[in-house]
C-alpha atoms as a PDB file:
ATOM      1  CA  UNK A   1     -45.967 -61.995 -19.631  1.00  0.00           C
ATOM      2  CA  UNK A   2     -42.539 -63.032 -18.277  1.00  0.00           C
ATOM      3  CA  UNK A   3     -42.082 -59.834 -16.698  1.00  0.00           C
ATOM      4  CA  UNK A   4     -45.634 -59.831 -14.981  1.00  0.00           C
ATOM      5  CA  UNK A   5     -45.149 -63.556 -13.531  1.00  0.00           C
ATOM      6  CA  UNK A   6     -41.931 -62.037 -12.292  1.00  0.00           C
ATOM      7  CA  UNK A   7     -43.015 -59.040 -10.789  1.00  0.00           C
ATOM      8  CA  UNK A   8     -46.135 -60.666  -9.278  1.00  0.00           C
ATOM      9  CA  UNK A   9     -43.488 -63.371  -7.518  1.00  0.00           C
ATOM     10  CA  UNK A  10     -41.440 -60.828  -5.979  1.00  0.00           C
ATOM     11  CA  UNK A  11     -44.235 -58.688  -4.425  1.00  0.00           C
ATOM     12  CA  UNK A  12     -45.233 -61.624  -3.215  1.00  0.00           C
ATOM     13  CA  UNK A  13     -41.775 -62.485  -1.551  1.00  0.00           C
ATOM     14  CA  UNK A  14     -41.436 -58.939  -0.435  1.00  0.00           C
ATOM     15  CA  UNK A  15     -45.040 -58.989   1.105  1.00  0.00           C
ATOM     16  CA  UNK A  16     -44.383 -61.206   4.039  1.00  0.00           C
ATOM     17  CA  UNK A  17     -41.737 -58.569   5.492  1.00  0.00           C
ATOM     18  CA  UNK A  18     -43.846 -56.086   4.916  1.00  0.00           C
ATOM     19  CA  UNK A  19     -46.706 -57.342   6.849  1.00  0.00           C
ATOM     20  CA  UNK A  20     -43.933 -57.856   9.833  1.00  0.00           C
ATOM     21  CA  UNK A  21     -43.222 -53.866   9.225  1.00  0.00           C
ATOM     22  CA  UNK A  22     -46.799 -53.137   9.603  1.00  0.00           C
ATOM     23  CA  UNK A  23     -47.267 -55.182  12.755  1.00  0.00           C
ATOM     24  CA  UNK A  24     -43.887 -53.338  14.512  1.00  0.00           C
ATOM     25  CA  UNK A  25     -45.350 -50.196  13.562  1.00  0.00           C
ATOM     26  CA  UNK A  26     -49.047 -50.605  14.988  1.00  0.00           C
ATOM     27  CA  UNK A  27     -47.069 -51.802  18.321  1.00  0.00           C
ATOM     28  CA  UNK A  28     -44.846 -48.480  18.505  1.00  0.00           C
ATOM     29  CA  UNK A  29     -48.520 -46.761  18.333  1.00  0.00           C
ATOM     30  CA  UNK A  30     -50.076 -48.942  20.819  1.00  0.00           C
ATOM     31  CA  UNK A  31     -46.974 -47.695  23.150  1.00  0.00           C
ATOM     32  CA  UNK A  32     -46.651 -44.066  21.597  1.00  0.00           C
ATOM     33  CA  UNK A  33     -50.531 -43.486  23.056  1.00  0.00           C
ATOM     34  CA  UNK A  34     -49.331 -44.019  27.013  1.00  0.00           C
ATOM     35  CA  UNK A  35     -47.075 -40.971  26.358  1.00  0.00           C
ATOM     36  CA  UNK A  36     -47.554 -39.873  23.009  1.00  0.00           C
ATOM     37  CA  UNK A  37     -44.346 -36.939  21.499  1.00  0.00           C
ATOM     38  CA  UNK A  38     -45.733 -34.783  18.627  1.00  0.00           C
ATOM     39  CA  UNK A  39     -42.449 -35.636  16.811  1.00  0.00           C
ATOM     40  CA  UNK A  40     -42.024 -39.284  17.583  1.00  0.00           C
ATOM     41  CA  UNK A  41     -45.930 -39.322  16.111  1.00  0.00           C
ATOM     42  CA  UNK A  42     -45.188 -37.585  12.934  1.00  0.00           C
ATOM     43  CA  UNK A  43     -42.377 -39.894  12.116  1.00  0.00           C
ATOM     44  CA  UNK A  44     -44.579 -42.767  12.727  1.00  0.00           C
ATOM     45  CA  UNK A  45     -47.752 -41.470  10.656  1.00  0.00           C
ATOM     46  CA  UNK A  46     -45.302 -41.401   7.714  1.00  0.00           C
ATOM     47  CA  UNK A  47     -43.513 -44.701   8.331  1.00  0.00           C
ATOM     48  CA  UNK A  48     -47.461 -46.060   8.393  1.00  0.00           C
ATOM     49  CA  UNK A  49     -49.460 -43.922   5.390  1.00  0.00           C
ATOM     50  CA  UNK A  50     -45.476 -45.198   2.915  1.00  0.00           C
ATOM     51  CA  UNK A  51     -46.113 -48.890   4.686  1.00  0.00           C
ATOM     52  CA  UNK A  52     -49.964 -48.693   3.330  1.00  0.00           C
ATOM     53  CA  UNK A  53     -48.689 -47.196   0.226  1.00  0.00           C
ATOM     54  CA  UNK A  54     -46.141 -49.553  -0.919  1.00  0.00           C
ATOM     55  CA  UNK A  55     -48.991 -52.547   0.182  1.00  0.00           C
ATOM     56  CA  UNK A  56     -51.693 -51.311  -2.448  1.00  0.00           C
ATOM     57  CA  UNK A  57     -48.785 -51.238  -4.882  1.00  0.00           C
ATOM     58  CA  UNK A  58     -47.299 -54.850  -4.051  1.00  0.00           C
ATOM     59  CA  UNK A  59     -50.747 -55.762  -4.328  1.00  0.00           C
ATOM     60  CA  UNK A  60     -51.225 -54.084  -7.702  1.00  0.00           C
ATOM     61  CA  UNK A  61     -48.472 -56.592  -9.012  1.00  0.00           C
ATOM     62  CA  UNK A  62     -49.531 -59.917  -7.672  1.00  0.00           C
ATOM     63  CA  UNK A  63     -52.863 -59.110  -9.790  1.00  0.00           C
ATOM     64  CA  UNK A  64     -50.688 -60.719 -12.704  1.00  0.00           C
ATOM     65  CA  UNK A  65     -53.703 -60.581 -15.151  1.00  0.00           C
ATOM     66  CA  UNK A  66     -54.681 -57.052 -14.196  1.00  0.00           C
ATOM     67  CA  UNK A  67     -52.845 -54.086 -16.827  1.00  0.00           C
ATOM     68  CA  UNK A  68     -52.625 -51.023 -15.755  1.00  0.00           C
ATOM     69  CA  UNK A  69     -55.550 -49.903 -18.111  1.00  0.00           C
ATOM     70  CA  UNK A  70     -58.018 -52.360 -16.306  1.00  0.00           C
ATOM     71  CA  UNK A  71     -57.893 -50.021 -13.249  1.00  0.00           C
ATOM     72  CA  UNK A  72     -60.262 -47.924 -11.850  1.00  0.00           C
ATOM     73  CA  UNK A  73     -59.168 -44.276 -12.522  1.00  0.00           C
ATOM     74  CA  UNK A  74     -60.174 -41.372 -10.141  1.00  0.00           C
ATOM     75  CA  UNK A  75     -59.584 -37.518  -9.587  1.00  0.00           C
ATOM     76  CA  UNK A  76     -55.855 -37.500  -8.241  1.00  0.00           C
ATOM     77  CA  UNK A  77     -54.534 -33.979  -7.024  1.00  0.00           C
ATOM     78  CA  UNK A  78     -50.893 -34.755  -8.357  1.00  0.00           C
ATOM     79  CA  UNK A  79     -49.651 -31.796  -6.271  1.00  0.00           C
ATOM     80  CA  UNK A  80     -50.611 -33.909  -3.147  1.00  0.00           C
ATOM     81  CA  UNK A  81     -49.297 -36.925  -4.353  1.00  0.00           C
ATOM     82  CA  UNK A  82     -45.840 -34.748  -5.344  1.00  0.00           C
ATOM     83  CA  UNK A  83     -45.590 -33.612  -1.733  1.00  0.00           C
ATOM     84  CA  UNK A  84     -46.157 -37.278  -0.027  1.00  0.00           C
ATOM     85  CA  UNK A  85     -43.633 -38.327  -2.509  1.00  0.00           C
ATOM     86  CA  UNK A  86     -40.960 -35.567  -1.215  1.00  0.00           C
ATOM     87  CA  UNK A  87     -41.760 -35.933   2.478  1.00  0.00           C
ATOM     88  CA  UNK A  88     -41.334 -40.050   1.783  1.00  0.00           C
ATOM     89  CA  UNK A  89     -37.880 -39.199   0.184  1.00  0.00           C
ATOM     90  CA  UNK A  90     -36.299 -37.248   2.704  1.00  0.00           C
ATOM     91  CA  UNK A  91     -33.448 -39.580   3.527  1.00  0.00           C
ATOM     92  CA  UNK A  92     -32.741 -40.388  -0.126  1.00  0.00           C
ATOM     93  CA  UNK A  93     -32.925 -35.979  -0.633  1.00  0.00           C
ATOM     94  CA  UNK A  94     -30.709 -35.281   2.330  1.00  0.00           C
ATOM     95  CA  UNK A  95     -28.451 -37.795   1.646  1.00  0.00           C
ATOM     96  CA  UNK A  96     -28.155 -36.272  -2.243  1.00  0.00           C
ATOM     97  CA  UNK A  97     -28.603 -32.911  -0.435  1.00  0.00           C
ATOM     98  CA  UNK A  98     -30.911 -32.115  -3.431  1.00  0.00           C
ATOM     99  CA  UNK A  99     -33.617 -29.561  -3.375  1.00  0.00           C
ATOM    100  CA  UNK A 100     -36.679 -30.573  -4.996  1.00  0.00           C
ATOM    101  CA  UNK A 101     -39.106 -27.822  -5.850  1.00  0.00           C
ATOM    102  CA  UNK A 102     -43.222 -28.996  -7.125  1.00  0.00           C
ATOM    103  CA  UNK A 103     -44.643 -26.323  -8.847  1.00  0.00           C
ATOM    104  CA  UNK A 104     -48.384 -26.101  -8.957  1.00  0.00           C
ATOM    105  CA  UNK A 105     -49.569 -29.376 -10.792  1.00  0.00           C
ATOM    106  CA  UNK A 106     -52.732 -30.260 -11.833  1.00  0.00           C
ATOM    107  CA  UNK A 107     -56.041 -33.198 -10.959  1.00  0.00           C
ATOM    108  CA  UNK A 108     -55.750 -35.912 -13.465  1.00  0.00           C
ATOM    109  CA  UNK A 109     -57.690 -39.077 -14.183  1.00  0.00           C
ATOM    110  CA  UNK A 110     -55.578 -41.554 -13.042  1.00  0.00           C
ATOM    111  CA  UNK A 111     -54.561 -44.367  -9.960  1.00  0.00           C
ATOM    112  CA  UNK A 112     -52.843 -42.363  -7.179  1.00  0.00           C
ATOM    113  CA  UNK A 113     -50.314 -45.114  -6.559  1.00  0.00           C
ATOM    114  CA  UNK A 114     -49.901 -45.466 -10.187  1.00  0.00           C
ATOM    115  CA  UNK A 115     -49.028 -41.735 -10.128  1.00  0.00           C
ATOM    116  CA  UNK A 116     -46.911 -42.249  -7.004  1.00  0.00           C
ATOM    117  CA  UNK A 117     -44.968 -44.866  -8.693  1.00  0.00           C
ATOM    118  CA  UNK A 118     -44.711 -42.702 -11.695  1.00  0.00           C
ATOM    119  CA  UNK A 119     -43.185 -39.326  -9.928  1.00  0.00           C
ATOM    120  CA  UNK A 120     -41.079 -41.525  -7.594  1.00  0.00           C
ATOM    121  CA  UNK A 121     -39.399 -43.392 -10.449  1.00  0.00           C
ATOM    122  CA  UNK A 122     -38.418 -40.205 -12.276  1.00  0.00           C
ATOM    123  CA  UNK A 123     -37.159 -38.113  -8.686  1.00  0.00           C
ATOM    124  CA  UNK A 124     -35.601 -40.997  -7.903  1.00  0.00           C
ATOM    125  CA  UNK A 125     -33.728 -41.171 -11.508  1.00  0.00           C
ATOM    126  CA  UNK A 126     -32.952 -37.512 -10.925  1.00  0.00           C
ATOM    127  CA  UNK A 127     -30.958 -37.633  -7.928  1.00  0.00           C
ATOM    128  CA  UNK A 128     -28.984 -40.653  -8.843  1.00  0.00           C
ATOM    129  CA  UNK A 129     -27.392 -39.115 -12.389  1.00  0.00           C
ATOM    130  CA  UNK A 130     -25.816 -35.611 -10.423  1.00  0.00           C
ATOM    131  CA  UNK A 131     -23.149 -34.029 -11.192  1.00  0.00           C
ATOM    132  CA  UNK A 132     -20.024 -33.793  -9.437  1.00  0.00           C
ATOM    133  CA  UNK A 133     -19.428 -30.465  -7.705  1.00  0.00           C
ATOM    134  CA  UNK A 134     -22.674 -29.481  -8.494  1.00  0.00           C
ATOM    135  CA  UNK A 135     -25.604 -29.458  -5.869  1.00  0.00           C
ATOM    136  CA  UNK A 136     -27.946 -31.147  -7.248  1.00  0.00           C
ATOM    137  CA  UNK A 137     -31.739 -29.811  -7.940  1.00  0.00           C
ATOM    138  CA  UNK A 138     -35.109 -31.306  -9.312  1.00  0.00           C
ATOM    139  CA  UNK A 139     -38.260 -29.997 -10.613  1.00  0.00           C
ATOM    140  CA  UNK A 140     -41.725 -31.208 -10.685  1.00  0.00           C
ATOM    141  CA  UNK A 141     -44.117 -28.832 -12.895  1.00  0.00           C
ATOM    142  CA  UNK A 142     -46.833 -29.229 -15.046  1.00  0.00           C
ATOM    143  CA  UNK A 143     -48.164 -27.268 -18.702  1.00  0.00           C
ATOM    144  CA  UNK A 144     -51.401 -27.670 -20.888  1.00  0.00           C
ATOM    145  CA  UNK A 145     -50.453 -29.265 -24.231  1.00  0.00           C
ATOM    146  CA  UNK A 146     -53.827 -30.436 -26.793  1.00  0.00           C
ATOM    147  CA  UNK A 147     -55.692 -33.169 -25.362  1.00  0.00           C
ATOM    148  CA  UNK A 148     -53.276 -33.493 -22.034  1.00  0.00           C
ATOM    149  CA  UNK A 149     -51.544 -32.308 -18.932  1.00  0.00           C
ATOM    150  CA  UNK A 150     -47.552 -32.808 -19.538  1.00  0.00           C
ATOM    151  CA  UNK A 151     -46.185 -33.579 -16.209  1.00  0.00           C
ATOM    152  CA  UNK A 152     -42.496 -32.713 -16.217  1.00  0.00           C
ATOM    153  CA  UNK A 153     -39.340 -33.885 -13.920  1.00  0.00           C
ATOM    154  CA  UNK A 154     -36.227 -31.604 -14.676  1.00  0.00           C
ATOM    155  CA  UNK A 155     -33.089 -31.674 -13.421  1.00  0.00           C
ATOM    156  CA  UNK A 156     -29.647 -30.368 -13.550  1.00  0.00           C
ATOM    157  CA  UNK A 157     -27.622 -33.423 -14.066  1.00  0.00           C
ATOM    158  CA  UNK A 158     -25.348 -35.200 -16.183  1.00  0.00           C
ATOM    159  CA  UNK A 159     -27.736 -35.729 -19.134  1.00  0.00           C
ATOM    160  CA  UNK A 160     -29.250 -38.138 -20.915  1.00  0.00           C
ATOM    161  CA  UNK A 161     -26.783 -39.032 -24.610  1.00  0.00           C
ATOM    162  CA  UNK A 162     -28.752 -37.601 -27.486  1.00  0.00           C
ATOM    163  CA  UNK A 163     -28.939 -41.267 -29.364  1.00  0.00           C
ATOM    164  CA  UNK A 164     -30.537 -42.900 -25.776  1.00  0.00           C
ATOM    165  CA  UNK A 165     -33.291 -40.536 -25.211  1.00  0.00           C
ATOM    166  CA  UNK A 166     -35.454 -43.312 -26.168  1.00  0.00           C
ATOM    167  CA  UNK A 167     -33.747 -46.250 -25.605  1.00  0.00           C
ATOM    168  CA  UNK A 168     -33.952 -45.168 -22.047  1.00  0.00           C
ATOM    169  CA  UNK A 169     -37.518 -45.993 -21.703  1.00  0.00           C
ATOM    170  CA  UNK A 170     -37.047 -49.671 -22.569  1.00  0.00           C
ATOM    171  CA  UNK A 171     -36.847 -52.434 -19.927  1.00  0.00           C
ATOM    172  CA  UNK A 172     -33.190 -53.125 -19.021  1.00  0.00           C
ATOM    173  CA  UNK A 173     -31.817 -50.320 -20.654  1.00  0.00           C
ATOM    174  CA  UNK A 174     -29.366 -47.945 -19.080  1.00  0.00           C
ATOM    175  CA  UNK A 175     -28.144 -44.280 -19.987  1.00  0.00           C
ATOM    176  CA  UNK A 176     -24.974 -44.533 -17.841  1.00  0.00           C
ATOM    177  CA  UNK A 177     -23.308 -47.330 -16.363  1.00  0.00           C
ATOM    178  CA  UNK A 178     -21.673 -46.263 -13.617  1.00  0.00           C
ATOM    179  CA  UNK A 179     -24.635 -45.939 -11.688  1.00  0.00           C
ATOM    180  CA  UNK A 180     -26.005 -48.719 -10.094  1.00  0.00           C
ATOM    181  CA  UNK A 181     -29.570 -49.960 -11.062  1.00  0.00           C
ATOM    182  CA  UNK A 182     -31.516 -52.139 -13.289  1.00  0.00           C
ATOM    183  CA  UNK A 183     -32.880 -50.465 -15.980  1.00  0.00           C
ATOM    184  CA  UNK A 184     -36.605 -51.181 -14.913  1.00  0.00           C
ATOM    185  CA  UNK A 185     -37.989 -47.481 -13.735  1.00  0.00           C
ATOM    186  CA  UNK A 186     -38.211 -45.387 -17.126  1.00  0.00           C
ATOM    187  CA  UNK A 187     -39.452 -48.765 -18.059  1.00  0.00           C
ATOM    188  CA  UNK A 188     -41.844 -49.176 -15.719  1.00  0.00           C
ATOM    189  CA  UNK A 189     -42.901 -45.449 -16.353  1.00  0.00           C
ATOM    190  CA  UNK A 190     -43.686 -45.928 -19.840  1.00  0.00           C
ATOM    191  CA  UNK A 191     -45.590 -48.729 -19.985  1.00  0.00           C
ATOM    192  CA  UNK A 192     -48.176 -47.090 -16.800  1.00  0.00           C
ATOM    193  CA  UNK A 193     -48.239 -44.029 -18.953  1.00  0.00           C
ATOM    194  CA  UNK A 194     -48.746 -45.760 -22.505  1.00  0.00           C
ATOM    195  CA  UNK A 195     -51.562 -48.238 -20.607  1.00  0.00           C
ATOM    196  CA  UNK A 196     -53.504 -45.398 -19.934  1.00  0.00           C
ATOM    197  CA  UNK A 197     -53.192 -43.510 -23.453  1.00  0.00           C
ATOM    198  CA  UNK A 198     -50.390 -41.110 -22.675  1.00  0.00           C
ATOM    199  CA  UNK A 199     -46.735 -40.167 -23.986  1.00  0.00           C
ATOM    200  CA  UNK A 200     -43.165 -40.285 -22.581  1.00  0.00           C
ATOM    201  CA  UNK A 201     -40.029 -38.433 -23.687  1.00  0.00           C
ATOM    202  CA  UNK A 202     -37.155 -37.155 -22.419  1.00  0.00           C
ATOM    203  CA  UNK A 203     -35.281 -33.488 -23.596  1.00  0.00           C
ATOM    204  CA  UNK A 204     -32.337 -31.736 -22.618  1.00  0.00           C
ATOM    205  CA  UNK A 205     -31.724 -28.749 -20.323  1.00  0.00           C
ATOM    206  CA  UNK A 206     -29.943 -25.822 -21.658  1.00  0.00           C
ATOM    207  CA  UNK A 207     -28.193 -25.479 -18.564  1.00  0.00           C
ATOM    208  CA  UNK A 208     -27.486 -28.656 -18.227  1.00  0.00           C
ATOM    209  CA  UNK A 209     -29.361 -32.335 -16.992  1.00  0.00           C
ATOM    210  CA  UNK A 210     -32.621 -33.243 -18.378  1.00  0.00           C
ATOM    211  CA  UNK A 211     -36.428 -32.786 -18.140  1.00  0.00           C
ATOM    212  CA  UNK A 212     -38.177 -36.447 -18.601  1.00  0.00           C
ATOM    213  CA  UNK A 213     -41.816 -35.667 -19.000  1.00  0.00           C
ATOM    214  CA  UNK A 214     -45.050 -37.977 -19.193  1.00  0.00           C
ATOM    215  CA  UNK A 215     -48.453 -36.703 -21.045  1.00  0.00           C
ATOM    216  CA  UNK A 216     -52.005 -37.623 -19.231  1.00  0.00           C
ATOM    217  CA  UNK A 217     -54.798 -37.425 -21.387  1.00  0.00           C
ATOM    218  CA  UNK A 218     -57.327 -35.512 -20.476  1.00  0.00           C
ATOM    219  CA  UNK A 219     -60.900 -36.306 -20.968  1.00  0.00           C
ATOM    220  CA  UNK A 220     -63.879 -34.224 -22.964  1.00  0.00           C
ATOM    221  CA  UNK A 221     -65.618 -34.029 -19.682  1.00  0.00           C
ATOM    222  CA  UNK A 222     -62.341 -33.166 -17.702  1.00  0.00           C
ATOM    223  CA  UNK A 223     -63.295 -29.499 -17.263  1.00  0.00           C
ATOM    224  CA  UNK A 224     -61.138 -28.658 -13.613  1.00  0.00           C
ATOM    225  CA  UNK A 225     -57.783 -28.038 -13.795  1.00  0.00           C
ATOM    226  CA  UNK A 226     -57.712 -28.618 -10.211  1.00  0.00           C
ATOM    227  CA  UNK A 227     -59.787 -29.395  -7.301  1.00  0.00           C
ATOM    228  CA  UNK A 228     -61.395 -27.655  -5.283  1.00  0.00           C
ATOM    229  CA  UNK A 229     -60.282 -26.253  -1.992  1.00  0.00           C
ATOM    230  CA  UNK A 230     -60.025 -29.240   0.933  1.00  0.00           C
ATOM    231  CA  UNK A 231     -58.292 -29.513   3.912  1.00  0.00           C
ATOM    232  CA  UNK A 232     -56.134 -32.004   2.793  1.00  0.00           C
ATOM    233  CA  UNK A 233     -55.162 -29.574  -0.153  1.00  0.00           C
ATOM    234  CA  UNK A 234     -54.572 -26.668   2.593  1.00  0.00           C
ATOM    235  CA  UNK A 235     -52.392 -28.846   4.657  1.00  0.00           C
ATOM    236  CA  UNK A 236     -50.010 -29.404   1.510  1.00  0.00           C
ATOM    237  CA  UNK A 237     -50.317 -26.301   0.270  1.00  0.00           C
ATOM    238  CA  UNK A 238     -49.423 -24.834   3.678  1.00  0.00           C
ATOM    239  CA  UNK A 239     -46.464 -26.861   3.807  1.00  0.00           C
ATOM    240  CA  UNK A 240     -45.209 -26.368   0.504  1.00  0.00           C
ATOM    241  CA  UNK A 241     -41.774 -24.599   2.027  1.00  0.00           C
ATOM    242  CA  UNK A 242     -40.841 -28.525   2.977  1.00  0.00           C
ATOM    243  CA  UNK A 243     -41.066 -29.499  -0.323  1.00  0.00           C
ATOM    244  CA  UNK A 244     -39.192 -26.868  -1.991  1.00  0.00           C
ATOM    245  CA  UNK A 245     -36.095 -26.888   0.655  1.00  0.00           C
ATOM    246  CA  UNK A 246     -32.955 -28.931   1.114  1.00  0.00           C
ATOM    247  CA  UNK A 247     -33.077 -32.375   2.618  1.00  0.00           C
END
């Protein structure tokens, strides 16, 4: 309960610049429309659709009372929200310069910005424990296990210790400390997925690095894989090159 008085303070806190970021950005678009640039309008559709994003998620957290589980759930195209997530990282993937690559991924019944949050904590986790000398790569896929979709993140870095695999998905706890961070995303991660029924875990590569994965349930009356064709879906899929190169 701690954690959730917490986390609803500092949304809170962090709301009030937001709102400021929201205002700046709906004045660059009042001013961008007298002599609108394709590329200057881009940027600013993305700095917009991440500034909405991260407000239904602040908002999320100031519901103290409200658990994950009491959500509504919905059909969420994961391989859309995948592909927001890389085009919203592209400073953090060019400044890595890591290559993330999103296989084809599957609808679930879930909260998009709960999946959002989900993906981003684990891509972010990815690119922060590389290897030196080694450029670094990530993986988003998905495979049909009994009962559930298991979303995986895989990487080629330096590994998760065999006796923290699941200490790791604890609040607070850290595989390595020489990177800087908290200890709150595999955290955070874990208790989304276990509110809504599913699994974590975390294996290594062969290769090298590690694939953290996350089990959805599906439902008995779950019977699409994915959805069907929209133009939404063609835009992503058309633009799946982005995703897949270096940032």
């Amino acid at each position: 309960m701690l954690m959730s008085h917490l986390a609803a303070e500092l949304s809170h806190d962090m709301a009030v610049p937001l709102t400021s970021i929201i205002a700046s950005l709906e004045l660059l678009e009042e001013q961008l429309g007298e002599h609108p640039d394709p590329e200057a309008v881009a940027l600013l559709t993305g700095a917009q659709q991440a500034a909405d994003r991260m407000s239904r998620m602040l908002a999320q957290h100031m519901g103290i009372d409200q658990e994950p589980a009491d959500r509504a759930l919905s059909d969420v195209d994961l391989g859309i929200v995948a592909f927001e997530l890389a085009v919203d990282s592209a400073h953090l993937l060019q400044s890595a310069d890591a290559t993330i690559n999103i296989g084809r991924l599957p609808v679930v019944q879930a909260d998009p910005d709960e999946m959002y949050s989900v993906l981003q904590n684990l891509v972010t986790n990815a690119v922060k424990f590389t290897r030196p000398e080694v450029r670094t790569w990530v993986s988003i896929s998905a495979r049909r296990v009994p009962d559930a979709w298991r979303i995986s993140v895989t990487d080629n870095g330096v590994g998760i210790p065999a006796d923290r695999r699941a200490d790791v998905f604890s609040l607070f706890s850290r595989a390595r400390s020489r990177v800087e961070g908290h200890g709150i995303g595999l955290g955070t991660v874990a208790r989304t997925i276990g509110a809504r029924g599913g699994h974590v875990g975390a294996e290594p590569v062969a290769a090298g690095g590690t694939e953290v994965w996350f089990e959805i349930p599906v439902f008995p009356d779950a019977t699409r894989p994915y959805l069907p064709e929209t133009e939404e879906r063609r835009e992503a899929t058309a633009q799946e090159d982005v995703a897949t190169c270096t940032w």
